[in-house]
C-alpha atoms as a PDB file:
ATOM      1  CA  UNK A   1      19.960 -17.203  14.977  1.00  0.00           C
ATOM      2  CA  UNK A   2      22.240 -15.433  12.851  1.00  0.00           C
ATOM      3  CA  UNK A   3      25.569 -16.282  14.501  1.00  0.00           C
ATOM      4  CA  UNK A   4      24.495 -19.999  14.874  1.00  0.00           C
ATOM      5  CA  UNK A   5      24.200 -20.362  11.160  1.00  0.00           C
ATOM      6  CA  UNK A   6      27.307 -18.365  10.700  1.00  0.00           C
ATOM      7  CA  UNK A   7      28.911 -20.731  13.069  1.00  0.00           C
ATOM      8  CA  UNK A   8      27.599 -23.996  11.537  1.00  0.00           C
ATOM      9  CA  UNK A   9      28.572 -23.038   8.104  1.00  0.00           C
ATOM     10  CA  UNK A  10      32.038 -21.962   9.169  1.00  0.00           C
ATOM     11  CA  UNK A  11      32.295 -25.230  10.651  1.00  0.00           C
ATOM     12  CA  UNK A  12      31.043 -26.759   7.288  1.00  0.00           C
ATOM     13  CA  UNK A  13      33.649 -25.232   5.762  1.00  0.00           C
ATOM     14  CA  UNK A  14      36.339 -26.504   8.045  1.00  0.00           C
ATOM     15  CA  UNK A  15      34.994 -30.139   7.034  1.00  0.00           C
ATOM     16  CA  UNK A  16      35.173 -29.784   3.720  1.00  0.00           C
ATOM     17  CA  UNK A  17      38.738 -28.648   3.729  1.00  0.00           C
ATOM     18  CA  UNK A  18      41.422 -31.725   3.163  1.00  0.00           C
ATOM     19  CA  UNK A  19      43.565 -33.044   6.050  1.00  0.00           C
ATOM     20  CA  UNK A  20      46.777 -31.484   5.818  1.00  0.00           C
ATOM     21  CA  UNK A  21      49.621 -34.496   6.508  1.00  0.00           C
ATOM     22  CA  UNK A  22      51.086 -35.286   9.724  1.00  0.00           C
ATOM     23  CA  UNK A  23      54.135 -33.540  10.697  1.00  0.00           C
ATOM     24  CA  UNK A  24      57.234 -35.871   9.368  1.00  0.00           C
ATOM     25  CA  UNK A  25      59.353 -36.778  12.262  1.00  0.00           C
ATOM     26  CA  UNK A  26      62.469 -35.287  12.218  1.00  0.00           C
ATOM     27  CA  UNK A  27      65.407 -35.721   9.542  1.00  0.00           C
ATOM     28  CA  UNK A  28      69.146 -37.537  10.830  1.00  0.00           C
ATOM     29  CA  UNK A  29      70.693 -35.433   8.084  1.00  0.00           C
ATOM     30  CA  UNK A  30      70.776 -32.547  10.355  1.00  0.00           C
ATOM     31  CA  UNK A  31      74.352 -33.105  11.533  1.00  0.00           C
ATOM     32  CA  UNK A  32      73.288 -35.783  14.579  1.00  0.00           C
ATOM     33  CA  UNK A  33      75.857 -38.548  13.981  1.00  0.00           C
ATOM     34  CA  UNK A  34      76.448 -42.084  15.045  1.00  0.00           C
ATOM     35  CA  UNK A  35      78.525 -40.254  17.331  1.00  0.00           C
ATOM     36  CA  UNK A  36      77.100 -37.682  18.543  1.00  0.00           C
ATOM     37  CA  UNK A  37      73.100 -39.859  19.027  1.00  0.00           C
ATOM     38  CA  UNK A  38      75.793 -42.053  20.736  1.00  0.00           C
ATOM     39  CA  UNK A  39      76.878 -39.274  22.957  1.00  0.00           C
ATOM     40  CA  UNK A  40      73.605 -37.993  23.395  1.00  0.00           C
ATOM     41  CA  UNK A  41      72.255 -41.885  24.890  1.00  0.00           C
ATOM     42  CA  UNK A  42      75.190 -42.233  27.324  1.00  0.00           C
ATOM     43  CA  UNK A  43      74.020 -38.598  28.453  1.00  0.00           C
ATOM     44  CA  UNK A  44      71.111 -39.646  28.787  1.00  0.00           C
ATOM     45  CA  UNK A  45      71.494 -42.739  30.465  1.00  0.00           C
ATOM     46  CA  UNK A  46      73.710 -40.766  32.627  1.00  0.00           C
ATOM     47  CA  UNK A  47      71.399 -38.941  33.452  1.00  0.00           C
ATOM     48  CA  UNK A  48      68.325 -40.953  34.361  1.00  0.00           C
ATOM     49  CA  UNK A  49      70.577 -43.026  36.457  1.00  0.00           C
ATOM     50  CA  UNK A  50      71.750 -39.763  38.603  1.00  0.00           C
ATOM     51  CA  UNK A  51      67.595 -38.940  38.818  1.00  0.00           C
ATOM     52  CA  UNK A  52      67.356 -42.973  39.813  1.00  0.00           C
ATOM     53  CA  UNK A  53      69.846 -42.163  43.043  1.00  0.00           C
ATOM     54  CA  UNK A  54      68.514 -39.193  43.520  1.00  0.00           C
ATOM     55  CA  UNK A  55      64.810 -40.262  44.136  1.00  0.00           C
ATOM     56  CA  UNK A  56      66.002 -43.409  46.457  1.00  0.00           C
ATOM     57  CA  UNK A  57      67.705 -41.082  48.506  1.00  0.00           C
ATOM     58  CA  UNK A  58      64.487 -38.913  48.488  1.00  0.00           C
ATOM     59  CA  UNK A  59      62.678 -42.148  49.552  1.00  0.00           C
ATOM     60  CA  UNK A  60      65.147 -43.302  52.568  1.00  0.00           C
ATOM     61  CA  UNK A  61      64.695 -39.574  53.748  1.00  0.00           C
ATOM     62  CA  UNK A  62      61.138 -39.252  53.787  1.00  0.00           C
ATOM     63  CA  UNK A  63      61.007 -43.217  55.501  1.00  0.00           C
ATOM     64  CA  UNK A  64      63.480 -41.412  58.272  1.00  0.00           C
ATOM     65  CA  UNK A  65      60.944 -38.502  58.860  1.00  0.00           C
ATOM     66  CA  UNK A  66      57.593 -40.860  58.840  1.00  0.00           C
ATOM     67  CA  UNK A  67      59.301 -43.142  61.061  1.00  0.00           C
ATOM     68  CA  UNK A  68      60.326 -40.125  63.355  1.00  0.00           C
ATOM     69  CA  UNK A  69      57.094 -39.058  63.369  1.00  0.00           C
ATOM     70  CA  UNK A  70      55.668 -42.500  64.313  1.00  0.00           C
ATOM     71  CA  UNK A  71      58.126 -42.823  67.053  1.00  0.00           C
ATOM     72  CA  UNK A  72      57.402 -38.559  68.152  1.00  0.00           C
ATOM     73  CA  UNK A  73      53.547 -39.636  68.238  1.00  0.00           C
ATOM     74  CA  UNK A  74      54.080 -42.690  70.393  1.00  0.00           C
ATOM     75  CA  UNK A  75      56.245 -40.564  73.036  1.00  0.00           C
ATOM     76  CA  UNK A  76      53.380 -38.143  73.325  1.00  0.00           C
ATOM     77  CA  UNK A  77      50.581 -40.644  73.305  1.00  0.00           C
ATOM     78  CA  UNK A  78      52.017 -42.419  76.071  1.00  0.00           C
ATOM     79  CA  UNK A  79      53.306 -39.130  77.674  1.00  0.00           C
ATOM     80  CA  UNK A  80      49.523 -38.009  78.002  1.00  0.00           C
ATOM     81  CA  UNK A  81      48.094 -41.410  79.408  1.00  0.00           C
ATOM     82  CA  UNK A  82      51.101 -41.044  81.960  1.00  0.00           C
ATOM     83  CA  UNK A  83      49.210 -37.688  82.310  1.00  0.00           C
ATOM     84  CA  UNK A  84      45.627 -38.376  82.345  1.00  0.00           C
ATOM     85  CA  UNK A  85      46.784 -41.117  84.627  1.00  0.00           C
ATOM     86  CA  UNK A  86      48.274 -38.628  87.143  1.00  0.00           C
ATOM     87  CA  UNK A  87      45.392 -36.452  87.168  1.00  0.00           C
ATOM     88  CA  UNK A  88      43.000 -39.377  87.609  1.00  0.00           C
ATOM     89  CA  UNK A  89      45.031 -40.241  91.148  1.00  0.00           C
ATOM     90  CA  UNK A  90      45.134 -36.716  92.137  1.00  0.00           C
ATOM     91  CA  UNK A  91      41.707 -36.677  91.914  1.00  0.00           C
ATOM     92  CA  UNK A  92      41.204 -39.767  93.832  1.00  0.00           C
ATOM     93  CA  UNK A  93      43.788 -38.642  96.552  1.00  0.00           C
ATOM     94  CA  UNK A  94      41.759 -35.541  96.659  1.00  0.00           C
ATOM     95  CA  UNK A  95      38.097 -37.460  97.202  1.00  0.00           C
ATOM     96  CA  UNK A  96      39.949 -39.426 100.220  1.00  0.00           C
ATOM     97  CA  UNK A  97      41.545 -35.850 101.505  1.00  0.00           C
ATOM     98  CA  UNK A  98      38.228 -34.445 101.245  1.00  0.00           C
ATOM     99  CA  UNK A  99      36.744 -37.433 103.233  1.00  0.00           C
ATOM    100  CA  UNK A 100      39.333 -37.834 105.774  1.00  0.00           C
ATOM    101  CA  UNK A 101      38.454 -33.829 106.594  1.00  0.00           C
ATOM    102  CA  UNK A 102      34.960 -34.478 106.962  1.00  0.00           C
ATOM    103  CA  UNK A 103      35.640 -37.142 109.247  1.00  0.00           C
ATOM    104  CA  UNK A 104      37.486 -34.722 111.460  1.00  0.00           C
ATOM    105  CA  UNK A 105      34.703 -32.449 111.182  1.00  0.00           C
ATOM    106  CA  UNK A 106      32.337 -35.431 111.973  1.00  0.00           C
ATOM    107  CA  UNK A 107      34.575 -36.766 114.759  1.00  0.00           C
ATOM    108  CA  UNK A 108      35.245 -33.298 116.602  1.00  0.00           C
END
């Protein structure tokens, strides 16, 4: 019980203080130029438009691999119906192979 009124009258306290100002942005006078803020924009614009090119070849690349993958997925998907398919004809052939032998057996 003790620390909760400890608490609540350090937060009183903290109320009753004033709000300190905001932080002032910060001062041109510090030697920044027309020239130099100048400088500092076509850096910047430099900048963002090298990040631009950057990230639109990142795009094109990952397109390349997702359409790779696409086309990877399709090869496999029809190499396993080719497959299945093979297996389901072997086992057909192999029903008729059984049935032609025990027709031989039959017949002899």
């Amino acid at each position: 019980m003790d620390k909760l009124e400890a608490e609540k009258r350090m937060l009183q306290i903290k109320l009753d203080q004033p709000v300190s100002d905001p932080t002032s942005p910060r001062e041109i006078n510090n030697g920044d130029t027309a020239t130099n803020l100048s400088t500092h924009i076509q850096t910047l614009r430099s900048e963002v438009a090298r990040l631009k090119h950057t990230l639109l070849i990142s795009q094109q690349e990952r397109k390349d691999v997702i359409f790779n993958n696409k086309t990877t997925d399709n090869l496999i998907r029809n190499n396993l119906q080719t497959y299945y398919w093979h297996i389901n004809i072997f086992k057909y052939f192999s029903k008729i192979h059984n049935w032609f032998i025990k027709c031989r057996i039959i017949f002899l």
